[in-house]
Each structure stands twice: as structure tokens, then as C-alpha cells.
Protein backbone atom coordinates (compact mmCIF):
# COMPACT_ATOMS: atom_id res chain seq x y z
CA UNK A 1 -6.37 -4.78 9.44
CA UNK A 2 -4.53 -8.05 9.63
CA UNK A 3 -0.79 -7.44 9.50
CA UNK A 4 2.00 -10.11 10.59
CA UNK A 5 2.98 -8.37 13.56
CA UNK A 6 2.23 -5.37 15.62
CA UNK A 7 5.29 -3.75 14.42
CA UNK A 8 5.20 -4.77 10.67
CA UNK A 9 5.48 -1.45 8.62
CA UNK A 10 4.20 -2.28 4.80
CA UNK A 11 6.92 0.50 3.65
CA UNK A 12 9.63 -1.71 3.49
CA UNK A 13 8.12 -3.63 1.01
CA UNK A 14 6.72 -0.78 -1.59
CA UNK A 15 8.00 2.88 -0.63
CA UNK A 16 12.02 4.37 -1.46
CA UNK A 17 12.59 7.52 -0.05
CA UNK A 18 15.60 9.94 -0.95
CA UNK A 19 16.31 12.75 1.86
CA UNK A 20 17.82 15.71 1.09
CA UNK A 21 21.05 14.82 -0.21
CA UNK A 22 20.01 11.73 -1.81
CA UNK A 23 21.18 9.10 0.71
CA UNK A 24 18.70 6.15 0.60
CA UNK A 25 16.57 5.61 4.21
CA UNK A 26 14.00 3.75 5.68
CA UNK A 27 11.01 6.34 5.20
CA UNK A 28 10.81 10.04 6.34
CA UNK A 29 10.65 9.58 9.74
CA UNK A 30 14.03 8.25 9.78
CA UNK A 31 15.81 10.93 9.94
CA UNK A 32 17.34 11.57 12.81
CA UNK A 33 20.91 9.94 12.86
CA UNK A 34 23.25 8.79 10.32
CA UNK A 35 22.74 5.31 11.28
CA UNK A 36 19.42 4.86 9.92
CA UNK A 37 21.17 5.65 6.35
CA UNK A 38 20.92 2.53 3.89
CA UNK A 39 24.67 1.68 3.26
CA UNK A 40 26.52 -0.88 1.53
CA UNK A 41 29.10 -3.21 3.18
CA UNK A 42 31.70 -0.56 3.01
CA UNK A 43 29.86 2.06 5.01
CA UNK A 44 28.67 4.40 2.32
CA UNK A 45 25.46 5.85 1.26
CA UNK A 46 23.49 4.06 -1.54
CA UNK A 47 22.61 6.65 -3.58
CA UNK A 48 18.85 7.67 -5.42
CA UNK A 49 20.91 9.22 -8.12
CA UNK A 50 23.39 6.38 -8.82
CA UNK A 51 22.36 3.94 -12.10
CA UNK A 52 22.61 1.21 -9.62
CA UNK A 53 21.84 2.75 -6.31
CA UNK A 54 18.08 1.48 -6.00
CA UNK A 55 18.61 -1.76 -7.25
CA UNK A 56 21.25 -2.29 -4.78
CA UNK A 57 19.97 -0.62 -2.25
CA UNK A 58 16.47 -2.34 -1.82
CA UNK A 59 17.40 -5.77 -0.96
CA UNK A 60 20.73 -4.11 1.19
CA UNK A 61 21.61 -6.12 4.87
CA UNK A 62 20.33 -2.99 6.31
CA UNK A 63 16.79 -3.19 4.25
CA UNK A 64 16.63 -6.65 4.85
CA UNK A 65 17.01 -6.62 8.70
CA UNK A 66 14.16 -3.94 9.07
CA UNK A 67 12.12 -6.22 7.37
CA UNK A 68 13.18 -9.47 9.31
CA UNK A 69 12.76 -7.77 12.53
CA UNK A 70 8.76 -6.22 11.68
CA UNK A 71 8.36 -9.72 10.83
CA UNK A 72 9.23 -10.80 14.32
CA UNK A 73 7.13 -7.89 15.72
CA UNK A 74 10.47 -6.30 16.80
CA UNK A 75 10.96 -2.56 16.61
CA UNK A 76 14.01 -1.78 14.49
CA UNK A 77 15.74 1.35 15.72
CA UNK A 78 15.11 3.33 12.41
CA UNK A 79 11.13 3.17 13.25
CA UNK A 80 11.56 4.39 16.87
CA UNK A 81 9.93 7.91 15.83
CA UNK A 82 6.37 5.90 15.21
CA UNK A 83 6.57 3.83 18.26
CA UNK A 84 7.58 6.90 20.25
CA UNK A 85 4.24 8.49 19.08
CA UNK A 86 2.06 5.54 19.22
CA UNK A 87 3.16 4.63 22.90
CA UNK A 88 1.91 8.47 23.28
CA UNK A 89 -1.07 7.92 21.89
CA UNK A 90 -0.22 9.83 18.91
CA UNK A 91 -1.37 8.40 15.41
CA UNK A 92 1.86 7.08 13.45
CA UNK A 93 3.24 7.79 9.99
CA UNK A 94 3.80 3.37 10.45
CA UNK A 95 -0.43 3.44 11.28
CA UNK A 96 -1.47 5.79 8.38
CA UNK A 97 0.99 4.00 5.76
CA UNK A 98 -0.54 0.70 6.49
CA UNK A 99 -3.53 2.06 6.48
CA UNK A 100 -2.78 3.79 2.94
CA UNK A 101 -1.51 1.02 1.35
CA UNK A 102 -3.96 -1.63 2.96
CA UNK A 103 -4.98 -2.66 -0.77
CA UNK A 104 -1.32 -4.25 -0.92
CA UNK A 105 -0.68 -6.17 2.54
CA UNK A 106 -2.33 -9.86 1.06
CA UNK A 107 0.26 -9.31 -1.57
CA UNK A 108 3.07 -8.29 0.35
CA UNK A 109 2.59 -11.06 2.80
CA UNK A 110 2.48 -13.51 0.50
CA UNK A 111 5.85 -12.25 -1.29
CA UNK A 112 7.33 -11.85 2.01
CA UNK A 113 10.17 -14.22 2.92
CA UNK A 114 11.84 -15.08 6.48
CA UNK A 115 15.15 -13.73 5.55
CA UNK A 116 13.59 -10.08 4.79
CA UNK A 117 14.07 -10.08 0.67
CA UNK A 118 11.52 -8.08 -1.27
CA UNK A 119 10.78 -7.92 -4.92
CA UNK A 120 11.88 -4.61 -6.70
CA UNK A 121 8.62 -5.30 -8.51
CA UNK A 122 6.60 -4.55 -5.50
CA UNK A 123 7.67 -0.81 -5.27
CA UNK A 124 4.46 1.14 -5.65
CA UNK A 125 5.38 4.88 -3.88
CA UNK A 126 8.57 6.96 -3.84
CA UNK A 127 9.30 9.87 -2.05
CA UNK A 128 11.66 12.70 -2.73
CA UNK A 129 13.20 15.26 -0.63
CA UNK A 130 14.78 17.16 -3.47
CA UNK A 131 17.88 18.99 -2.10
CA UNK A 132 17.97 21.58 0.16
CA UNK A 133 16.89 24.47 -1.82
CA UNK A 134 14.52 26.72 0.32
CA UNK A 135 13.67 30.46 0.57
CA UNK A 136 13.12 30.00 4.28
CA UNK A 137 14.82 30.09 7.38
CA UNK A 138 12.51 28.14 10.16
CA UNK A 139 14.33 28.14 12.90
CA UNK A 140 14.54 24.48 13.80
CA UNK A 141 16.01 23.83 10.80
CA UNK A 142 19.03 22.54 9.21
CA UNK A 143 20.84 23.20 6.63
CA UNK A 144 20.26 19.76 5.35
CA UNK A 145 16.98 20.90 4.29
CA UNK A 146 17.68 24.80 3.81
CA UNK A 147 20.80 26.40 2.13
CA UNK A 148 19.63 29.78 3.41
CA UNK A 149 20.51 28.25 7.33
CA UNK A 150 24.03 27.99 6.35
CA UNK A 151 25.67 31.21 7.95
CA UNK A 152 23.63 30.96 10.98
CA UNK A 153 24.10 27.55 11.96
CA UNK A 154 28.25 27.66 11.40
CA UNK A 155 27.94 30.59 13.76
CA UNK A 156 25.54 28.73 16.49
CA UNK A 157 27.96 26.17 16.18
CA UNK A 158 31.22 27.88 15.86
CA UNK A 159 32.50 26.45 12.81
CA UNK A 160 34.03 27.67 9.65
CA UNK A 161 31.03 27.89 6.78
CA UNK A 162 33.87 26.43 4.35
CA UNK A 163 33.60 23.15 7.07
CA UNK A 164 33.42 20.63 4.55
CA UNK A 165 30.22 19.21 5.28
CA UNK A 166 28.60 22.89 5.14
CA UNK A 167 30.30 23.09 1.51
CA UNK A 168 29.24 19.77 0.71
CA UNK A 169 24.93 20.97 1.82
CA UNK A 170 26.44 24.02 -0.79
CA UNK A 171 26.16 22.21 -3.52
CA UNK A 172 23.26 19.44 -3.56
CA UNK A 173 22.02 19.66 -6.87
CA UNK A 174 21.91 15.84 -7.97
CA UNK A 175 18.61 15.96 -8.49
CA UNK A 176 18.93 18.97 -11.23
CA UNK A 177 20.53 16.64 -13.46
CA UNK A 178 19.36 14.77 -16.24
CA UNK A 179 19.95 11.38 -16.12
CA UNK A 180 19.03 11.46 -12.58
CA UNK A 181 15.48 11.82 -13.80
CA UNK A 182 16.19 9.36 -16.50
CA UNK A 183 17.13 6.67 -13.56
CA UNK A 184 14.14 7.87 -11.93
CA UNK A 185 11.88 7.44 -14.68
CA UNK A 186 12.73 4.10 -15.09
CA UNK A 187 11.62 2.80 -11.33
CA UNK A 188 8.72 5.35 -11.68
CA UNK A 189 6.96 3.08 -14.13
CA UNK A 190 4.52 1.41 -11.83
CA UNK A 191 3.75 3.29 -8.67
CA UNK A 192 1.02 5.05 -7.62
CA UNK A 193 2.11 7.59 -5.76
CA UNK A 194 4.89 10.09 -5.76
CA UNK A 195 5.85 12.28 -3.15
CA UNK A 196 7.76 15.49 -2.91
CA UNK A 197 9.65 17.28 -0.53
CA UNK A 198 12.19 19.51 0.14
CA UNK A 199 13.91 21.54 0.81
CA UNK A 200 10.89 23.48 -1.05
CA UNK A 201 9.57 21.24 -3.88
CA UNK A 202 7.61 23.86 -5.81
CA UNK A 203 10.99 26.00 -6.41
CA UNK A 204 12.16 22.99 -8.46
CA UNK A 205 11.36 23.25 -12.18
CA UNK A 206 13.04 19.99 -12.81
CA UNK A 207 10.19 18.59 -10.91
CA UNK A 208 7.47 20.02 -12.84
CA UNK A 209 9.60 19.03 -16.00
CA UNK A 210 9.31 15.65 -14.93
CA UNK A 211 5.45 15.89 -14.28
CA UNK A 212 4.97 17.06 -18.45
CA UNK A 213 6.79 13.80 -19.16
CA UNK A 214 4.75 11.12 -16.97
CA UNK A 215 1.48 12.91 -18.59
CA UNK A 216 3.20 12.40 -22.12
CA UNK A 217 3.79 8.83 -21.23
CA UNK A 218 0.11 8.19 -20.19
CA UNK A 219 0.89 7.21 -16.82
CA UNK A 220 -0.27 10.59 -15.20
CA UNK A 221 -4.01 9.12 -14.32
CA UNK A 222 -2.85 6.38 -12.30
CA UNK A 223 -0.67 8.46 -9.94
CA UNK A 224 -1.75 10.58 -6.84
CA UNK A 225 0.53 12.91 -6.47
CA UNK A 226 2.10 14.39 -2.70
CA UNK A 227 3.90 17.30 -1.43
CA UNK A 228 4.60 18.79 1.93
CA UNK A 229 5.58 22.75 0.92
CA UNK A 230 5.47 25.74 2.59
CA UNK A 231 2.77 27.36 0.25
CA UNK A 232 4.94 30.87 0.34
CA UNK A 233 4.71 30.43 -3.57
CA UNK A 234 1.93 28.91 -6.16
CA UNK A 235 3.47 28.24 -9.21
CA UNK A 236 1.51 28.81 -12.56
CA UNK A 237 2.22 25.21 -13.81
CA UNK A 238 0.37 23.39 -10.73
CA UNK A 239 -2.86 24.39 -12.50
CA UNK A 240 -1.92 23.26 -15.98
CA UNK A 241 -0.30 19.68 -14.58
CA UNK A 242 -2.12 18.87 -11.40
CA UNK A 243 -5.53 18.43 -12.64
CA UNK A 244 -3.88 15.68 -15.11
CA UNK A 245 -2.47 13.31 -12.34
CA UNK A 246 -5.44 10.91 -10.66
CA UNK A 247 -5.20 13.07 -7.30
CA UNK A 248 -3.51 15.61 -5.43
CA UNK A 249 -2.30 15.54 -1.78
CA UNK A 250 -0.93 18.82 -0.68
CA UNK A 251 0.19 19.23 3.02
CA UNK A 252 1.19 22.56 4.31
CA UNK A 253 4.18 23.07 6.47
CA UNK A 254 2.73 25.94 8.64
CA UNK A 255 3.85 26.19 12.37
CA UNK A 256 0.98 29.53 14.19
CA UNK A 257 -1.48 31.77 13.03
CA UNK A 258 -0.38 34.81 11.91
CA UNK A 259 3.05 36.68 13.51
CA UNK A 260 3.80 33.23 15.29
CA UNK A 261 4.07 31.59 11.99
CA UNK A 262 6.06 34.45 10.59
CA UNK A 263 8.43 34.39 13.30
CA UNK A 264 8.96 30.55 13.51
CA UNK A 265 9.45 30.10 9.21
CA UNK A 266 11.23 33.50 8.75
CA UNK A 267 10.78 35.08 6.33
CA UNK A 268 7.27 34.48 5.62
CA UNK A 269 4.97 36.88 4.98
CA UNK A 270 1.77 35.73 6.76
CA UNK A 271 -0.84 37.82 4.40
CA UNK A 272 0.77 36.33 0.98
CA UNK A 273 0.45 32.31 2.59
CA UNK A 274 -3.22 33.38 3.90
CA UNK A 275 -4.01 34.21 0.17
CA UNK A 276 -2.29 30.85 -1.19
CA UNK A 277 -4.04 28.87 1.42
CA UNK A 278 -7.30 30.45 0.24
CA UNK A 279 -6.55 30.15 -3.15
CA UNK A 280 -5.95 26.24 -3.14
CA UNK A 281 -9.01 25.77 -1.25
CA UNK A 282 -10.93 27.69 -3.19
CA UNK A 283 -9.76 26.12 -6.40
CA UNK A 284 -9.09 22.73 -4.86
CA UNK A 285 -11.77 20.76 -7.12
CA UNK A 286 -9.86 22.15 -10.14
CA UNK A 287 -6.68 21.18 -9.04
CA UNK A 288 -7.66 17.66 -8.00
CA UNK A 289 -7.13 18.38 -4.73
CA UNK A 290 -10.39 19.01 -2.07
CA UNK A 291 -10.03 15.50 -0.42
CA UNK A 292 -5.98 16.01 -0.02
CA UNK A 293 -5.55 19.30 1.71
CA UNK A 294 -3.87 19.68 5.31
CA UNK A 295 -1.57 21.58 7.52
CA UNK A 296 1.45 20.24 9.52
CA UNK A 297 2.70 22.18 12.29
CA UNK A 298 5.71 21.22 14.48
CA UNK A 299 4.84 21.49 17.83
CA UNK A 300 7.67 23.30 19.96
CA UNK A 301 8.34 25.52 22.81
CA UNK A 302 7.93 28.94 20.34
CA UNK A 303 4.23 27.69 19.38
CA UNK A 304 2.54 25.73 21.74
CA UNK A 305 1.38 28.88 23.35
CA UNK A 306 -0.65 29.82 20.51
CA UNK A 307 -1.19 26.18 19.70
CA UNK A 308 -5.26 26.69 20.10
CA UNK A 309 -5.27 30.70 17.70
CA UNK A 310 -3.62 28.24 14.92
CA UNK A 311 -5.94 25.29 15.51
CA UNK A 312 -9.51 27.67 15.60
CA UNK A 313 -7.95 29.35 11.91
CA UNK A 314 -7.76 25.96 10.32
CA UNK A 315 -11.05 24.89 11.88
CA UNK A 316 -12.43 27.61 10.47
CA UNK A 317 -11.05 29.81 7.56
CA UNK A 318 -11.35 26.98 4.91
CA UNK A 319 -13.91 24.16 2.86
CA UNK A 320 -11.46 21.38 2.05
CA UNK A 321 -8.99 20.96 4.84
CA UNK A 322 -8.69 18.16 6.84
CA UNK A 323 -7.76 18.37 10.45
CA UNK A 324 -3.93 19.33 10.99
CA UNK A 325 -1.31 16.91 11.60
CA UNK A 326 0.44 18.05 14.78
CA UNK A 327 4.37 16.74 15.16
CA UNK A 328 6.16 16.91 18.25
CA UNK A 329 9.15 18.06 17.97
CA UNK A 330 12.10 15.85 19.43
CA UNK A 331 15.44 17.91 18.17
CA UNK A 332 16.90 19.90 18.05
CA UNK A 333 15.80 19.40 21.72
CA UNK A 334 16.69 22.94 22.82
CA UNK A 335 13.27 24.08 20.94
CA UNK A 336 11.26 21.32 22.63
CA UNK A 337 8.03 22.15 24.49
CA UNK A 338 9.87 20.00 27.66
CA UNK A 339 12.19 22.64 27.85
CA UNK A 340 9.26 25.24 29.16
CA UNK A 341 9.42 26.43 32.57
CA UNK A 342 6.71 24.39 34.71
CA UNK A 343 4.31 27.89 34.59
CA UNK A 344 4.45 27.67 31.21
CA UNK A 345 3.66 23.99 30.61
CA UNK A 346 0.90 24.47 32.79
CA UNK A 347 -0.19 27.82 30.61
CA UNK A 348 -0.18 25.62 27.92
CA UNK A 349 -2.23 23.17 29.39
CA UNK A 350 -4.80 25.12 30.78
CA UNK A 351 -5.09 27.07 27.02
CA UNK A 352 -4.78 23.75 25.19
CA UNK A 353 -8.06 22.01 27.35
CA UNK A 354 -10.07 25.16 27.69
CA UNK A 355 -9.48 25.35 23.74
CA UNK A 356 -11.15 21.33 23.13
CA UNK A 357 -13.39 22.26 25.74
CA UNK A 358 -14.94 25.61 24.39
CA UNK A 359 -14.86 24.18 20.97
CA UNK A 360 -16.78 21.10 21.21
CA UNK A 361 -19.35 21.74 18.91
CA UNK A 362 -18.10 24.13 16.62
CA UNK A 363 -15.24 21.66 15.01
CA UNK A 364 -16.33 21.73 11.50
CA UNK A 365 -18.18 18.68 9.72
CA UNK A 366 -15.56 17.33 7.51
CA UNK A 367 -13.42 16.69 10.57
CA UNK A 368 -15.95 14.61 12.32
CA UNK A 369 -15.01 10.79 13.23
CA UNK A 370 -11.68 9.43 13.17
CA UNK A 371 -10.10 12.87 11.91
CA UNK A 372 -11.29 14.49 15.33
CA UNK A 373 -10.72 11.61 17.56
CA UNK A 374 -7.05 11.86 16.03
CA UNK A 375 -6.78 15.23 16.75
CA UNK A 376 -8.01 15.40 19.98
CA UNK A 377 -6.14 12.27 20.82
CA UNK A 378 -2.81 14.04 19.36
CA UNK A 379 -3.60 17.20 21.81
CA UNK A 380 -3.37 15.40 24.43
CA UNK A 381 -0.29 13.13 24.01
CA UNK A 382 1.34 16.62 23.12
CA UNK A 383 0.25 17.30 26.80
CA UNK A 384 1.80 14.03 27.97
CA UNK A 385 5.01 14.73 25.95
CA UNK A 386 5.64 18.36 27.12
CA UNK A 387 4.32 16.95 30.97
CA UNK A 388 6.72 13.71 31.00
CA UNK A 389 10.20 15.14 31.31
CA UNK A 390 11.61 18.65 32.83
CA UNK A 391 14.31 19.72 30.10
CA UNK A 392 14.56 23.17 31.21
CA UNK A 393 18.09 22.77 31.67
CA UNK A 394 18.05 23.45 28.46
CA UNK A 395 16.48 26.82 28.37
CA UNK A 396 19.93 28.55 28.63
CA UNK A 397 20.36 27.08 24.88
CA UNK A 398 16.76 28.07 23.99
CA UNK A 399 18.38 31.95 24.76
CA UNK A 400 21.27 31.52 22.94
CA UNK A 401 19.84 30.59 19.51
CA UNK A 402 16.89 32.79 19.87
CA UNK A 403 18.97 35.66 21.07
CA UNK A 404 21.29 35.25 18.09
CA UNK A 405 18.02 34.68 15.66
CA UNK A 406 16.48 37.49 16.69
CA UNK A 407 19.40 39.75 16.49
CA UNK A 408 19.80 38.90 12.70
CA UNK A 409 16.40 38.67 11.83
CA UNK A 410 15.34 41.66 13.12
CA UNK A 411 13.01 39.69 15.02
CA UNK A 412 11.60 39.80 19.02
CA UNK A 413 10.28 36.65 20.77
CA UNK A 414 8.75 38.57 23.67
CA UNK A 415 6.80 40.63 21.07
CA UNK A 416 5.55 37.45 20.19
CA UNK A 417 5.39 35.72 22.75
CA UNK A 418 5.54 38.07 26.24
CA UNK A 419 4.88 34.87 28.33
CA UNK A 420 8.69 34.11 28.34
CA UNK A 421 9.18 37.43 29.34
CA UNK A 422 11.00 36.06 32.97
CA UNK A 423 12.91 33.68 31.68
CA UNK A 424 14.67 36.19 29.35
């Protein structure tokens, strides 16, 4: 793949993404400070939902110098997630967009000018984290991306929950009005794919609203359609609309098999996502989805333990899944797998490579080639991750948010996991 640099990101040039409360960023993986948020010379947001927010925002000084610098093969601070994961070994989301979009680099080279300006007219994929809207609780979450975190995070923070900014994650609801869609509609005219997030994307019947009204506009078969969702709930529309789009990509946030999975995204009930799961894979042909189907779990200190029951159930339990995406988790950093006591890094070590090793030749056909080299070359930059750095200073503030979880949830780590019995 010929590419001007070895930092050069094609996203820049043909993918907007919204997060949660509609603030215009880089991509998804730049999410981790408010300095990687587009803004205008006056310091605030541009906005998805503002007539004039787009337009503005794609050709902004802070757009523009992303683009200048990949063109330089410098690494702009708002990509440092991918290059952290690449120098890991780790296959990036920067890797597997250029990849993705590999059709379009000729073009967008050729458009591409030294002082990082890029047509409007190249935007081909857009990606929406609509609000913050969830029925879960995981517990490395935020209320950024779940109202139902509100009254626990004030508390693990000791602040008020009428703080203004916890009032302010109150009330996103931008995206449930209607001439948001109506600004949307009008920069959704020629791309090709359309992502959702959330939040939890398949609560949102503005969403499927807006599906009925790219079919009626004829557009529907030139669009693959994305989500990441937690799969707690299947919708009746998906199997009305889905098949009508030109392909479905469905990635499911799940984070362990079984109890561990239940304890991490609380309050999931592990038998009714089991059924889902087997009920999209099942009808996956139908719904336009059996090459698009794929878990993500975030790797942390609660699963990493169990990292090789989840990885055997998804090898194993289904026909159209593709091997999981495992993402390290870097914050909040007291739920980190560095955190772990050195016995347990090593437990996890030893389980982890006894795991690849006993499973050779049982990994199941569809996964063969790249997808298992990626997988297996994922594992093991976990390994280097969790190995690099001692954070168990930390562990005290591991306790105190589990502790406080647990007491509310109704919930026991060491029933779940008895390894950290000492360290409790």
C-alpha cells in the first residue's frame, strides 16, 4: 500500500466523526483529552449539529495541521492511541482505515495539498456516537457515554451530581432533533459508509428513522452500514432495514464469557446476549451481515484472567464471526492490566500462552491468515503492555471503585474473580 508517509492516516481526508456530545474530533480513537477536540479560533467546539459546524469544521487550523503533519510522516498528538498500539505490535484503527479505504488513497493524494486543505467533496464515511443514552453501567465507563454512570461517578469523585458538567451529560439529546438529521442528511449524500455508536445506538429510534429515509431516497444500496452495540437488545426494525443497505458491519462490545461479562457491563444478563449473539449469526445472511460480525473486548485488570474462557467461546460458539478485536485499555488507568500484582501478571501470562499453545489447531477456518496472525500478534503485545510498566501503585484505587461498585451493584469481584483474593 503506497501511502505518503508512514504516519499518513487517509481519515483526515474522507471520515467526520461526532462523539458523544457532538463535539467534532479527529476519529474515535481520539478521545482521550479535550485537546484533541476540533475548535475554532475562539476555543470552542465545532459542532455536528450546527448548520455550519461541518463545513467549518473540516478545513479548521486544527484539521489542517493533522493533515500537514501525516504529510511530513509526523505523528500528531491526536493519533498517539494508533502509534501506541502499532509500536506494540498491535494492529491500528490508522492500519485497518487505510486499509479500508485503500480504493481512495490515488485520489486523496492527488487532492492533497502542502498546507493540509481537503475538499468537503471527498468525505466518503461518517461516524456517530449518538449521545450518551445507555442501559448499562460498564464499569470503566463514563458518563460521557452512559447517563446511567451519573450517580456513581459524582460519588467516586466527590462532586455534586448537579456539577454543571454532570447536568450538561443530563441532557445530550442534539441528535433527537430534527433538523439535526436534516443537516445530516445533507453531507450524507455521498458516502459509503455510516457508522454508529453510542452511548447504545440501537435504543435510538431517530436512527432507524433516518435509515427509512436513505432507503426512500435510493441511496440505501450504496452504503455499508456500522455499529459497535452491546447486543443486550435486537430491535424488530434491524430485520426490515438492514437487509436494504449494501452491507452490514456489526461489532459487539462484549468484555468475558459469561459472569465476567456480566460483572464488567452491569447489568447484563449473560443468557439474553448469548441468545442475540446466536440469533445474528444465525440470521446473519438475512441481515446482510455474515462477512461483518465481531466482538470487541477491552482488555483490563477485571478480564484478562479469563481472557482465554472468552477467546475459546468466540472461537467456537458461532459461523460468521471474525476473530475479536482486543483493546487495551489505557484509562481510566486504575482498571489497567499494569496495575496487577506481579503474581498475577504472570497468572495471566502463563493462562494467556498455554491458551495459543493448546489451541493451535482448533482456531476455526474463517479466522485463518491475517485474522489469526492479528490475533495472536495482539495477545502478545497485550503481554508486553501489562509486562512493560508496574502500576500497582494504583491498586489502592482499583479497591476503592470496585469496593464502592460492588456495594451498589450487589456485585462480588472475588466471586468472580478469587485470584485477587490477597490483594483485597
Amino acid at each position: 500500500m503506497k501511502t505518503p508517509s508512514n504516519s499518513w492516516c487517509i481519515l483526515p481526508w474522507v471520515h467526520l466523526f461526532a462523539c458523544e456530545q457532538g463535539f467534532l474530533r479527529p476519529c474515535c480513537m481520539a478521545l482521550e483529552d479535550k485537546d484533541m477536540i476540533n475548535r475554532d479560533a475562539k476555543g470552542e467546539p465545532y459542532l455536528v449539529h450546527d448548520a455550519d459546524g461541518v463545513k467549518e469544521g473540516w478545513n479548521s487550523d486544527f484539521m489542517r495541521n493533522i493533515r500537514k503533519q501525516m504529510l511530513l510522516g509526523e505523528r500528531p498528538s491526536a493519533c498517539r492511541r494508533c502509534f501506541r498500539d502499532e509500536d506494540l505490535g498491535i494492529r491500528s484503527y490508522r492500519q485497518m482505515s487505510n486499509e479500508l479505504f485503500e480504493p481512495y488513497i490515488d485520489e486523496v493524494v492527488a487532492e492533497s495539498s502542502d498546507d493540509g486543505f481537503s475538499s468537503l467533496d471527498l468525505l466518503r464515511s461518517i461516524d456517530l456516537r449518538l449521545g450518551n443514552l445507555c442501559n448499562l453501567r460498564c464499569r470503566m465507563c463514563s458518563p460521557v457515554s452512559s447517563k446511567a454512570m451519573l450517580n456513581e461517578w459524582a460519588h467516586l469523585h466527590s462532586i455534586s451530581t448537579t456539577h454543571p458538567q454532570l447536568e450538561h451529560l443530563q441532557k445530550l439529546d442534539w441528535f433527537s432533533r430534527e433538523d439535526f438529521w436534516q443537516i445530516f442528511e445533507k453531507y450524507a449524500k455521498h458516502i459509503e459508509r455510516l457508522h454508529f455508536a453510542g452511548g447504545e445506538p440501537l435504543l435510538i429510534n431517530q436512527m432507524f428513522d433516518f435509515l427509512e429515509r436513505i432507503i426512500e431516497t435510493g441511496q440505501a444500496s450504496k452504503i455499508t452500514l456500522s455499529y459497535i452495540t452491546n447486543l443486550t437488545v435486537l430491535p424488530k426494525r434491524i430485520f426490515d432495514l438492514w437487509p436494504k443497505f449494501k452491507r452490514v458491519s456489526l461489532t459487539t462490545s462484549i468484555d468475558g464469557y459469561g459472569a465476567v461479562n456480566s460483572f464488567i457491563r452491569y447489568p447484563s444478563n449473560w443468557e439474553t446476549l448469548d441468545k442475540n449473539l446466536k440469533k445474528i449469526d444465525s440470521q446473519a445472511e438475512h441481515l446482510n451481515c455474515s462477512d461483518g460480525l465481531t466482538f470487541n473486548l477491552t482488555v483490563q485488570a477485571y478480564n484478562i484472567l479469563r481472557l482465554d474462557e472468552f477467546l475459546e467461546y468466540a472461537a467456537s460458539s458461532f459461523q460468521h464471526f471474525g476473530r475479536p478485536k482486543l483493546s487495551l485499555l489505557y484509562y481510566p488507568e486504575h482498571f489497567s492490566v499494569r496495575i496487577l500484582p506481579a503474581e498475577l501478571k504472570e497468572l495471566a501470562v502463563s493462562r494467556l500462552k498455554s491458551f495459543t499453545k493448546r489451541f493451535a489447531d482448533k482456531w476455526p477456518s474463517r479466522w485463518s491468515g491475517k485474522q489469526l496472525d492479528d490475533l495472536l500478534s495482539t495477545i502478545d503485545g497485550v503481554i508486553d503492555y501489562m509486562m512493560e510498566t508496574d502500576r500497582s501503585d494504583l491498586l489502592p484505587e482499583f479497591r476503592r471503585w470496585t469496593d464502592h461498585m460492588d456495594a451498589t451493584r450487589g456485585q462480588n469481584l472475588l466471586t468472580i474473580v478469587p485470584e485477587f483474593s490477597p490483594f483485597f
